[in-house]
Protein backbone atom coordinates (compact mmCIF):
# COMPACT_ATOMS: atom_id res chain seq x y z
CA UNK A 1 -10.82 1.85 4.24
CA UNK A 2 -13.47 3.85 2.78
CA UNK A 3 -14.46 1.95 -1.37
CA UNK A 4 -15.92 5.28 -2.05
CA UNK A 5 -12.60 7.29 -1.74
CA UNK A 6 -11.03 7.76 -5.23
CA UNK A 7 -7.79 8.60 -3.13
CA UNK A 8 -7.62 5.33 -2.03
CA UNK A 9 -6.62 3.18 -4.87
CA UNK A 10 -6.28 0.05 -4.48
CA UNK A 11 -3.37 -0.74 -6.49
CA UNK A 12 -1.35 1.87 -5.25
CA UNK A 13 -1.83 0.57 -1.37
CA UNK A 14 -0.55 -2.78 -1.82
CA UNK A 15 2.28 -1.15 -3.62
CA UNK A 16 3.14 0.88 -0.74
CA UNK A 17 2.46 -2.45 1.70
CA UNK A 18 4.67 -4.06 -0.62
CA UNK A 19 7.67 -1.61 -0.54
CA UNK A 20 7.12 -1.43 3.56
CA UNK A 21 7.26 -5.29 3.95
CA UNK A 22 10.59 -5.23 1.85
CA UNK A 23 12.42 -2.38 3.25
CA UNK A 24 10.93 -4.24 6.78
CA UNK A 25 12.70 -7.26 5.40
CA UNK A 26 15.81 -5.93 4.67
CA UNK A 27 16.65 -3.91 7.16
C-alpha cells in the first residue's frame, strides 16, 4: 500500500474489506 497514493483512501478500503468479509460470511 503506497501512503502517498491519493487513490488509496483509507476509509474507502476497509469499506470494501468490510463488504467482502460480509458477503464472505453470508454466502
Amino acid at each position: 500500500m503506497s501512503w502517498d497514493n491519493p487513490a488509496t483512501d483509507m476509509p474507502t478500503q476497509v469499506k470494501l474489506l468490510l463488504k467482502s468479509v460480509m458477503l464472505s460470511e453470508m454466502s
